[in-house]
Structure formats: C-alpha cells, structure tokens
Protein backbone atom coordinates (compact mmCIF):
# COMPACT_ATOMS: atom_id res chain seq x y z
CA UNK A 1 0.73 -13.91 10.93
CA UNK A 2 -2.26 -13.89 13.02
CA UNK A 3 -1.42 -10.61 14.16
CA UNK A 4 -2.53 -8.99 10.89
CA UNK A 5 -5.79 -10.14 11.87
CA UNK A 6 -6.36 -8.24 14.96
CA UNK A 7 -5.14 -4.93 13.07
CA UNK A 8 -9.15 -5.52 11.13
CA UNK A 9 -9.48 -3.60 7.95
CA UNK A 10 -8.42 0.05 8.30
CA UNK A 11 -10.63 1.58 6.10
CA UNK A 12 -10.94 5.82 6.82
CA UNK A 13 -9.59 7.33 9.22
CA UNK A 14 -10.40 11.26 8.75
CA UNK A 15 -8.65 13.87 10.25
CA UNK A 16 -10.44 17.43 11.26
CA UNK A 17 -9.72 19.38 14.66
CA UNK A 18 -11.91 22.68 15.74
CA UNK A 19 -11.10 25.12 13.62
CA UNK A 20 -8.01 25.46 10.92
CA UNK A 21 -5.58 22.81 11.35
CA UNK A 22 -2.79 24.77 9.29
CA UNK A 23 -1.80 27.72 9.18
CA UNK A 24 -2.00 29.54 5.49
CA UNK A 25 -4.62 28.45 2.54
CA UNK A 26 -5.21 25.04 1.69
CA UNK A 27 -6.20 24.51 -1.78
CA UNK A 28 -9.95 23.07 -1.96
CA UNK A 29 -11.25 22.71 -5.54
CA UNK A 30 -14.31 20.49 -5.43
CA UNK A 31 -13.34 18.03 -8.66
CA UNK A 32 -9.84 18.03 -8.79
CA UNK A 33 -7.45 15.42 -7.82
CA UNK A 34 -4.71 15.88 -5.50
CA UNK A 35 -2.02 13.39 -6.12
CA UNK A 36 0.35 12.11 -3.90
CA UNK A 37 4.26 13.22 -4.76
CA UNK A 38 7.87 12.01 -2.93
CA UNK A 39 7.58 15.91 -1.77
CA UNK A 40 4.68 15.15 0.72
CA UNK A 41 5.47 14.21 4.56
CA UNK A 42 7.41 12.89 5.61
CA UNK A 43 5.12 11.73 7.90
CA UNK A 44 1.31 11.77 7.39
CA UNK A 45 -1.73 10.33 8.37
CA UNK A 46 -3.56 7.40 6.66
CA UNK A 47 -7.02 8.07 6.51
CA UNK A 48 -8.46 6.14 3.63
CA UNK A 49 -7.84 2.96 1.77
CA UNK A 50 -10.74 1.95 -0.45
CA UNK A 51 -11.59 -0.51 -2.95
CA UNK A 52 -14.19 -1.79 -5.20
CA UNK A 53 -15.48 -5.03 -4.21
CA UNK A 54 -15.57 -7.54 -6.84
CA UNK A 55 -18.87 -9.91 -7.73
CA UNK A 56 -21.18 -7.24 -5.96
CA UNK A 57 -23.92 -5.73 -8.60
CA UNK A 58 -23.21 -2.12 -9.02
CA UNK A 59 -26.35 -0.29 -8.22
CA UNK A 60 -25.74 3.05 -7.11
CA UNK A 61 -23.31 5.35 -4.61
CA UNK A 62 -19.67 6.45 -5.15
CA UNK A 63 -16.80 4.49 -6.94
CA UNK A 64 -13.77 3.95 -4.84
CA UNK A 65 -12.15 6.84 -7.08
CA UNK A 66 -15.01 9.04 -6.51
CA UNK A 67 -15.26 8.46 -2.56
CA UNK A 68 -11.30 9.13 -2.31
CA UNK A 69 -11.55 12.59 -4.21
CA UNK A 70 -15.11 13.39 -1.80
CA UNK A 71 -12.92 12.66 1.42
CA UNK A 72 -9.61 14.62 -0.38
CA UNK A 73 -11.58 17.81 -1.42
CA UNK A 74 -13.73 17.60 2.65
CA UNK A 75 -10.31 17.90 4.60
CA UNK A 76 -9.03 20.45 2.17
CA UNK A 77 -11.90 22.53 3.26
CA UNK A 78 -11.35 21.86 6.57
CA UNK A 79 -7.31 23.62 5.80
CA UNK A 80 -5.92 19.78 6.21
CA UNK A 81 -3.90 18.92 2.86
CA UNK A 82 -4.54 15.61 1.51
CA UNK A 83 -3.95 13.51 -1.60
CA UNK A 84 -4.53 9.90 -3.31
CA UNK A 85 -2.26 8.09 -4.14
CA UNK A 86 -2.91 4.49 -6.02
CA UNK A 87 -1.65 1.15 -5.61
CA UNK A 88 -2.26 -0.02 -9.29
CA UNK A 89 -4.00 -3.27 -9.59
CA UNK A 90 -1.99 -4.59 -12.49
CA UNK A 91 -3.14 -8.66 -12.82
CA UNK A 92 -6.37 -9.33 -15.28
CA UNK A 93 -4.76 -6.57 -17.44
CA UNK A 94 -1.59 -8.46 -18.63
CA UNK A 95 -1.13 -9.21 -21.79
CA UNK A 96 1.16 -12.32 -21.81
CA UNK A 97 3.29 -13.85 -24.47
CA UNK A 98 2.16 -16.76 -23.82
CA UNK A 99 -0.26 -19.36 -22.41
CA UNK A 100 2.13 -20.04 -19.60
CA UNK A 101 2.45 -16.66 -18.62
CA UNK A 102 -1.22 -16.16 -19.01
CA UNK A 103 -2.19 -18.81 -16.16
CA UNK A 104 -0.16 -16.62 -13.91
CA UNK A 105 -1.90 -13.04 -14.26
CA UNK A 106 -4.02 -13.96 -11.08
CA UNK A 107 -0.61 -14.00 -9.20
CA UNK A 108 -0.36 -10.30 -8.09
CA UNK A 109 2.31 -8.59 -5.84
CA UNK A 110 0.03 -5.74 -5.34
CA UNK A 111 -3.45 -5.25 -4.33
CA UNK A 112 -5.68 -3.19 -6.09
CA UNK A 113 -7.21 0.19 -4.08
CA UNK A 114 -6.82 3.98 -3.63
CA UNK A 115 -5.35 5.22 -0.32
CA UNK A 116 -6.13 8.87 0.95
CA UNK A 117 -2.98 10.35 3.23
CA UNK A 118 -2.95 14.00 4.97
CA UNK A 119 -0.94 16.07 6.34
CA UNK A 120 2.52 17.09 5.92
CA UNK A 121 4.40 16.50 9.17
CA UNK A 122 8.29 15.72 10.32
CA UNK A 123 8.15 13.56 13.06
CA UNK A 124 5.79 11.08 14.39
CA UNK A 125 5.79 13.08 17.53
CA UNK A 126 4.27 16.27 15.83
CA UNK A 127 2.03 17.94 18.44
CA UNK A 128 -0.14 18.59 15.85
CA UNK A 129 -0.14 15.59 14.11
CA UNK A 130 -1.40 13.62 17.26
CA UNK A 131 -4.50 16.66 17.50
CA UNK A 132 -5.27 16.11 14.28
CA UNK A 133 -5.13 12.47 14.43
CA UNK A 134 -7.29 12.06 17.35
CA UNK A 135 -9.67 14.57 15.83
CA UNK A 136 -9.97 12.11 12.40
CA UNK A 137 -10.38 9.01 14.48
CA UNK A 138 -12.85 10.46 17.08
CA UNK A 139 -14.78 13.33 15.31
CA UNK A 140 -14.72 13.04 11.69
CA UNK A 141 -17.46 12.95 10.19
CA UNK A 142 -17.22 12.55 6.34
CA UNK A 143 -20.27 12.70 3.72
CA UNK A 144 -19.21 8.86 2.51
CA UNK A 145 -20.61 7.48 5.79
CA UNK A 146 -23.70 8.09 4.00
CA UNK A 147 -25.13 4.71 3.47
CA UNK A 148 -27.18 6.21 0.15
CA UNK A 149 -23.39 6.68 -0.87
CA UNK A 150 -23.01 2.89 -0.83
CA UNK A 151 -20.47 2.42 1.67
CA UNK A 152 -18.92 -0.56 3.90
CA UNK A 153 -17.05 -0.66 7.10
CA UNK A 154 -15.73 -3.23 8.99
CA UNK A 155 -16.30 -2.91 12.44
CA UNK A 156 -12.61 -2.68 14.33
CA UNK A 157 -13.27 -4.10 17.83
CA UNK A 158 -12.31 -0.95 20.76
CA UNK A 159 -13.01 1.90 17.66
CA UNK A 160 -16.75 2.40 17.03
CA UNK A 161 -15.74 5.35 14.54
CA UNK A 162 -15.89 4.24 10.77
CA UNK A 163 -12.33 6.27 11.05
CA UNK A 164 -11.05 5.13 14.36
CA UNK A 165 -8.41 2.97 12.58
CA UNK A 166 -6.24 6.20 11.47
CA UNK A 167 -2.77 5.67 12.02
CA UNK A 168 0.48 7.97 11.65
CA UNK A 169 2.49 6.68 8.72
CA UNK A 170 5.48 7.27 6.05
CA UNK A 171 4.80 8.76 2.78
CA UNK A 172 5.23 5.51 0.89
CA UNK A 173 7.21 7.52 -2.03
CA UNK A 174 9.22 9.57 0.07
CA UNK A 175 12.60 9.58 -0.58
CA UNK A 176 14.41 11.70 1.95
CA UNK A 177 15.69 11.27 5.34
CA UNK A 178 13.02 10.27 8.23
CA UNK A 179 13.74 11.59 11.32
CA UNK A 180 12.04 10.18 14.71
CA UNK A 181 11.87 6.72 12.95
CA UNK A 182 10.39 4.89 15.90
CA UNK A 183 8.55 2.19 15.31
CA UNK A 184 5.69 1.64 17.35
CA UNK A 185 5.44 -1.71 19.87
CA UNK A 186 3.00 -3.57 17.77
CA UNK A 187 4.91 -2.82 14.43
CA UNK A 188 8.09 -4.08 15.89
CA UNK A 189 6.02 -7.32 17.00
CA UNK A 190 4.95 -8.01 13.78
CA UNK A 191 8.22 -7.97 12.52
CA UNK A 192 10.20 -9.90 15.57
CA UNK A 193 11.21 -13.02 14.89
CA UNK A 194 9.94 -12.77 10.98
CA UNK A 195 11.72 -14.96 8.49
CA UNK A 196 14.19 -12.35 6.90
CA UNK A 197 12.72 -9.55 8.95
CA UNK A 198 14.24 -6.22 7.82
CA UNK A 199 14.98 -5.53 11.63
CA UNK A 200 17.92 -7.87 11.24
CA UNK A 201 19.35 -6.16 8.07
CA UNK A 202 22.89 -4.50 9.14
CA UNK A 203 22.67 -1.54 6.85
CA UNK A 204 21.54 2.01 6.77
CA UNK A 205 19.81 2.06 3.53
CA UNK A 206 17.55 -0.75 1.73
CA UNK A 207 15.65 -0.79 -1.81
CA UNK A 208 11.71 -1.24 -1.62
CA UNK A 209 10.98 -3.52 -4.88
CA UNK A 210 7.82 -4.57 -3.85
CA UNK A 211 4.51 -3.81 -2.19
CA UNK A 212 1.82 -6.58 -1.12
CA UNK A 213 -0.93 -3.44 0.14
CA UNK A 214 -4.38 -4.84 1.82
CA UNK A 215 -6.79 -3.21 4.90
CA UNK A 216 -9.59 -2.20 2.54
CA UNK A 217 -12.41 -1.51 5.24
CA UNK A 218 -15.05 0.64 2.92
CA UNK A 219 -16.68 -1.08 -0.06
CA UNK A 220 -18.39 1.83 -2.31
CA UNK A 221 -20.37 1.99 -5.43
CA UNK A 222 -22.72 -0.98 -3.86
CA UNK A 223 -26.07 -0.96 -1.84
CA UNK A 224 -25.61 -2.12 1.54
CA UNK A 225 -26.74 -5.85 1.57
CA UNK A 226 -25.73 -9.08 3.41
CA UNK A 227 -24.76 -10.43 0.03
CA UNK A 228 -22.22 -7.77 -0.43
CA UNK A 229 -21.17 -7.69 3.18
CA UNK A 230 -20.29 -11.65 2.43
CA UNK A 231 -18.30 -10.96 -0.47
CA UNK A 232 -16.65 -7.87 1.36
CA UNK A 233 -15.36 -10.42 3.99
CA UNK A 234 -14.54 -13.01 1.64
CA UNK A 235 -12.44 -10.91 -0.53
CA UNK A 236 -10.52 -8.65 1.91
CA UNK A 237 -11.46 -9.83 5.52
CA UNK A 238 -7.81 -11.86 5.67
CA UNK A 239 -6.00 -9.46 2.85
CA UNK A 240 -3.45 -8.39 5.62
CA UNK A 241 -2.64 -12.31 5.85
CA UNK A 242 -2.27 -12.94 2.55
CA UNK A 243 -0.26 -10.17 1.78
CA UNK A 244 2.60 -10.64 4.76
CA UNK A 245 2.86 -13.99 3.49
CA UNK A 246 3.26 -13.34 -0.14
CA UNK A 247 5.63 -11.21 0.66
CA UNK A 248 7.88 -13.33 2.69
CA UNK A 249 7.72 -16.08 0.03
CA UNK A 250 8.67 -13.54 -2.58
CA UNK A 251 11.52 -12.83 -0.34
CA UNK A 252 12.19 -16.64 -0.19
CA UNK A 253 12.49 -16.74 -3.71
CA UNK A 254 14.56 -13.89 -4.36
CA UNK A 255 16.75 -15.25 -2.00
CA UNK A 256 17.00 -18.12 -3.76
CA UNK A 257 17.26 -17.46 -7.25
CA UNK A 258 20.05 -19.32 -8.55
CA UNK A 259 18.03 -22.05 -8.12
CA UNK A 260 15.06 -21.08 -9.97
CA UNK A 261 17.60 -20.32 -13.18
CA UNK A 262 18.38 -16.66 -12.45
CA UNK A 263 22.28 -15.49 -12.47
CA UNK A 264 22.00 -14.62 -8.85
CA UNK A 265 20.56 -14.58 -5.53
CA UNK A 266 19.17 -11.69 -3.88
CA UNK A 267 19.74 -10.60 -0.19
CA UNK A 268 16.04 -10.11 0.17
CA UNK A 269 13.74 -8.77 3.54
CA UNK A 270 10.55 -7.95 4.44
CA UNK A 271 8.52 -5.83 6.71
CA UNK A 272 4.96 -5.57 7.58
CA UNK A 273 3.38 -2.57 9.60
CA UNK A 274 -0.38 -1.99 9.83
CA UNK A 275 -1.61 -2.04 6.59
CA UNK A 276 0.56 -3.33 4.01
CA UNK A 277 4.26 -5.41 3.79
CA UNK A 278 6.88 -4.66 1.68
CA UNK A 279 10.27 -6.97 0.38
CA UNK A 280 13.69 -4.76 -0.54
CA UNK A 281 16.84 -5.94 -1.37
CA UNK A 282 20.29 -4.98 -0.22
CA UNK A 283 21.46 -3.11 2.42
CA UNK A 284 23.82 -0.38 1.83
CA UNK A 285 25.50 2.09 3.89
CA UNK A 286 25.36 5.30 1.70
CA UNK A 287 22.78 6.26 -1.11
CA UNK A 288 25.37 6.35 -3.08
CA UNK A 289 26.01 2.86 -3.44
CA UNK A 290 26.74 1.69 -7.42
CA UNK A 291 24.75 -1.20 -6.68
CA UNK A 292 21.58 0.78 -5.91
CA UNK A 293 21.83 2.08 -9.50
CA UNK A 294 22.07 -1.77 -10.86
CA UNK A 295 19.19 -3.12 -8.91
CA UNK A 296 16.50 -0.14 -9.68
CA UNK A 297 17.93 -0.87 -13.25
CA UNK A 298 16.67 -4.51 -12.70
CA UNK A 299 13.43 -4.74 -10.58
CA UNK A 300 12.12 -1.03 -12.05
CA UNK A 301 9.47 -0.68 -14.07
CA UNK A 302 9.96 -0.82 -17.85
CA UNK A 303 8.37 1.12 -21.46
CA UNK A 304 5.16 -0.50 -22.51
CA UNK A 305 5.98 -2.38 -25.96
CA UNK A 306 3.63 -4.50 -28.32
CA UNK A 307 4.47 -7.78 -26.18
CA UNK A 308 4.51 -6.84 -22.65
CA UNK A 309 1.53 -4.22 -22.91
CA UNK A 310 -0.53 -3.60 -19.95
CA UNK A 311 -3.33 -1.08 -19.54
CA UNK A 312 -2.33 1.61 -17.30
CA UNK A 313 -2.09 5.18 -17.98
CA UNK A 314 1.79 5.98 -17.67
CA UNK A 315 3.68 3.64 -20.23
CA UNK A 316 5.53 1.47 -17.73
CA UNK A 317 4.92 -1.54 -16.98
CA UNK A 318 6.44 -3.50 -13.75
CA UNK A 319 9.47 -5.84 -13.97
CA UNK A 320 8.37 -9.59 -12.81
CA UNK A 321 9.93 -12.60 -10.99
CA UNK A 322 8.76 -15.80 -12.33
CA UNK A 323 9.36 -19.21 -10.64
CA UNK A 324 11.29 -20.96 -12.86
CA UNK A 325 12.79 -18.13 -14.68
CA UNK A 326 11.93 -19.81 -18.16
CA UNK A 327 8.46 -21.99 -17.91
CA UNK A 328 8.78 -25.21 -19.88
CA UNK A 329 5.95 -27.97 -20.34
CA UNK A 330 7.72 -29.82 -18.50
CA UNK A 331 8.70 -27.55 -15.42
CA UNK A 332 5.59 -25.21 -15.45
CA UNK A 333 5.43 -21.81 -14.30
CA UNK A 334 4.27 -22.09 -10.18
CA UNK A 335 4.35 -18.39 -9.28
CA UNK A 336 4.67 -14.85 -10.46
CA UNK A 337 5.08 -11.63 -9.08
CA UNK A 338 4.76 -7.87 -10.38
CA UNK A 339 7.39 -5.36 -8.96
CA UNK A 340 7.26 -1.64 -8.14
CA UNK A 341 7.60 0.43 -10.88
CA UNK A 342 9.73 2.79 -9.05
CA UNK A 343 11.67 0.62 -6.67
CA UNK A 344 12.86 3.68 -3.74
CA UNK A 345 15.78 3.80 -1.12
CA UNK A 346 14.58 3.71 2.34
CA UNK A 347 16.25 3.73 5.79
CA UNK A 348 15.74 0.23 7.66
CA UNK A 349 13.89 0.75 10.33
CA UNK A 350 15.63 0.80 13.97
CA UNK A 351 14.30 -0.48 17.25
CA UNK A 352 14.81 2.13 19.54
C-alpha cells in the first residue's frame, strides 16, 4: 500500500479555462449550495476534498463547509457547474446500546470531509474535459488560497499548484452506464495483485457497500502555524493507507462471516483509485439480479429509531458489521464498521 503514499493528499484541484467553459447559463448564486445528485457526470472532475482538522484551535478563516460552497459558487461564475457532495463522518455521533458497542464508535468505515466535483462529461476522453482539467490544475486560482482564509496544502512533489492534484473521476452516486471505463496505469497498479481485487471479479455488475474516503490536502478554519501543520500530517498525511487497508480487512471479514456468527459469507472485493477505496459484494451479470434487491435490503441504510439514533440530518442511519456478530464479555467486540447508506450498482472495472 505504499503506493497511496506517493498519490500525497489531493486537496483542490480547480478547473477554469479562458473564457466560458460551457455553452448556455450556469447557475451562480453566491450562498447557495449545489448538491451533488446520481444525475451529474458521468464523469467529472475532482477538484476539492476538504476537512476540518481536529485538535487545531479555531481562530479565524473558512470552515471546510464554507470553503467548499466559496470554490462551488467561483467555478459557477466562471460557466463550470459544480457541486458538494459529503462523505458523512458518522463515528463520535453514535449512540450505542451498549458499552460494548460504545468502545467501537472510533471504528469508522468512512472518513469525515466535503468533496467539490465539476463538470458534467461522458467519457474520460472529453476534449473538453482534459482543457478544463489542465486549466484547474495549472491556472486556477481560487480566493481559499488566501492564507487570511486559513488554509493548508500539502505540497504534491512534480505539482507546485495548490490544485495540481485534479484528477478525472466517476460521479461516486452515479448509477447509469459508464462508457470509456478505462482505468488509468497507476489505478490498475494499485489494484494488481490486491487481496480480493475487484479486477478479478467475473461479473458485469457489483454492489458498492462501503466507502473508506481520505486525500484531505486543505485544512481551513485554522491560522497557518507549525502546530497545525503537525497535526495536519498526523491526522491525514497516511489517510490513503489507512483507508485501502481498512477496506481490504472489511472485505476479509465479509468474506468470512460465518465465522464471526453471521448466516453467511459474503463474496466481497475491493478497489482503490486515487483518493478513496471502496468494498462491494457480488457480482452479477444483469441489474436485474433478485439478489441485488436482498443485499441493498441488508447493508442499506436504515430509519433512525430511539436506540440506534445518530445525528445526521436525513433519518437514516448506516447498517454495521461487527466482529463477532453478538459481543459477549467473554468474546469482546474487536472491530466495527459503518456501511453506505445507499449501497449502488456499479460496473467492475475492466483492464483494457
């Protein structure tokens, strides 16, 4: 897993080209948020992912909210549509029945921060996806660079630009067919040789049940300071790592979870690409499948009741995989994980 380490934090990456980069309006209301939808994309461009560093004082500058909504509503204006989407950070907020299940809420599946995508494009080899993606990594320059506005970047080695780490990605909701999936040399490295690498699953279709996200690169709402620097690279300098590991011990355990008292074991894979890896189950031929309908049933999110409560704004909390299934004093609970809330088909990737 190395590898993840030479990818750095990818932390903006803006996008802007002379003049309008779409034809038509592009909605720019200074204040609103544009959210993120399945309807977006296919392909688009990630240019942000922030978070708030933890254990830094908060003195001044943007929140991680506010900085995503700044760089959102500046490529609007520039006629590039772009949204937020958020990958929930759902650990200190659980509410557990117990003490057992209480020792675990540190355990996440999911790490916390706001990502900023643009552009609505149908293959990877848009003509004007590449222009506008060179623009954001080269040229962009965005308001939040602003030290005043309290932001961090890790420096990526070969990409001086605090956006030089933009890369061309999926809409991580989408739902429809992807065209032009191919994968890029260095994606399909990371994944070679994995243990239950999704490049070895047989099928056409898969179901994404979890999603280990990390590459924060921009701290905001905190002066600039060697302190917080220290903490920036403590807490998300190796984040990749971490999460590409999680994942394929998640995938482990699914894999294996007769023995860890569920009814079944679950064909699970993984696969990692710049910025985040992900575990599905199954692999399916048509989207059709009854068994699609089964396993969304069982790793989907559920309603929010009196014992399970979290605090999130939507009512649903995520479905969890506990190691054993049933804790005891005597066999203690050693890991937990939190699922998507909306497990989605995807294609599996192909090597081309």
């Amino acid at each position: 897993m190395n590898a993840f380490r030479n990818i750095t934090l990818v932390f903006l990456a803006m996008l802007t080209v002379s003049g309008t980069a779409y034809c038509g309006r592009t909605e720019a209301i200074q204040g609103k948020r544009y959210k993120l939808t399945n309807q977006h994309g296919p392909w688009m461009i990630m240019v942000a992912s922030l978070s708030d560093v933890k254990g830094a004082n908060h003195i001044s500058g943007l929140t991680a909210w506010e900085a995503a909504d700044t760089i959102v509503y500046e490529l609007r204006t520039k006629g590039i549509p772009a949204y937020t989407y958020s990958v929930d950070e759902e650990t200190d907020d659980v509410d557990g029945v117990n003490s057992v299940q209480n020792a675990a809420r540190r355990v996440i599946a999911r790490q916390g921060e706001i990502c900023v995508l643009a552009g609505n494009f149908k293959s990877i080899d848009d003509e004007q996806a590449q222009d506008v993606l060179k623009w954001i990594k080269k040229k962009y320059n965005s308001s939040i660079v602003d030290e005043k506005k309290g932001g961090l970047f890790a420096k990526t080695p070969g990409q001086p630009s605090p956006f030089g780490g933009a890369i061309l990605t999926i809409n991580p909701i989408y739902n429809g067919e992807i065209q032009n999936r191919k994968l890029e040399d260095f994606v399909v490295d990371l994944n070679s040789g994995q243990q239950y690498s999704l490049l070895q699953n047989k099928g056409k279709y898969t179901l994404q049940v979890a999603t280990f996200a990390g590459g924060s690169v921009m701290q905001v709402g905190n002066q600039s300071s060697t302190k917080a620097m220290s903490l920036f690279e403590k807490n998300i300098g190796s984040n990749l790592d971490a999460c590409a590991e999680e994942a394929i011990t998640l995938a482990k355990a699914l894999r294996t979870a007769s023995k860890h008292g569920y009814d079944a074991d679950y064909e699970a894979w993984v696969f990692h690409d710049h910025y985040r890896s992900i575990v599905t189950v199954g692999s399916f031929s048509s989207k059709q499948d009854p068994r699609i309908q089964s396993l969304v049933r069982l790793f989907g999110g559920r309603a929010s009741t009196a014992d399970n409560r979290m605090t999130n704004d939507d009512g649903v909390v995520p479905a969890t995989f506990t190691v054993p299934q049933k804790p005891t004093p005597q066999r203690p609970l050693a890991k937990q994980w939190y699922f998507d809330k909306q497990p989605r088909v995807m294609t599996v990737p192909v090597v081309n």
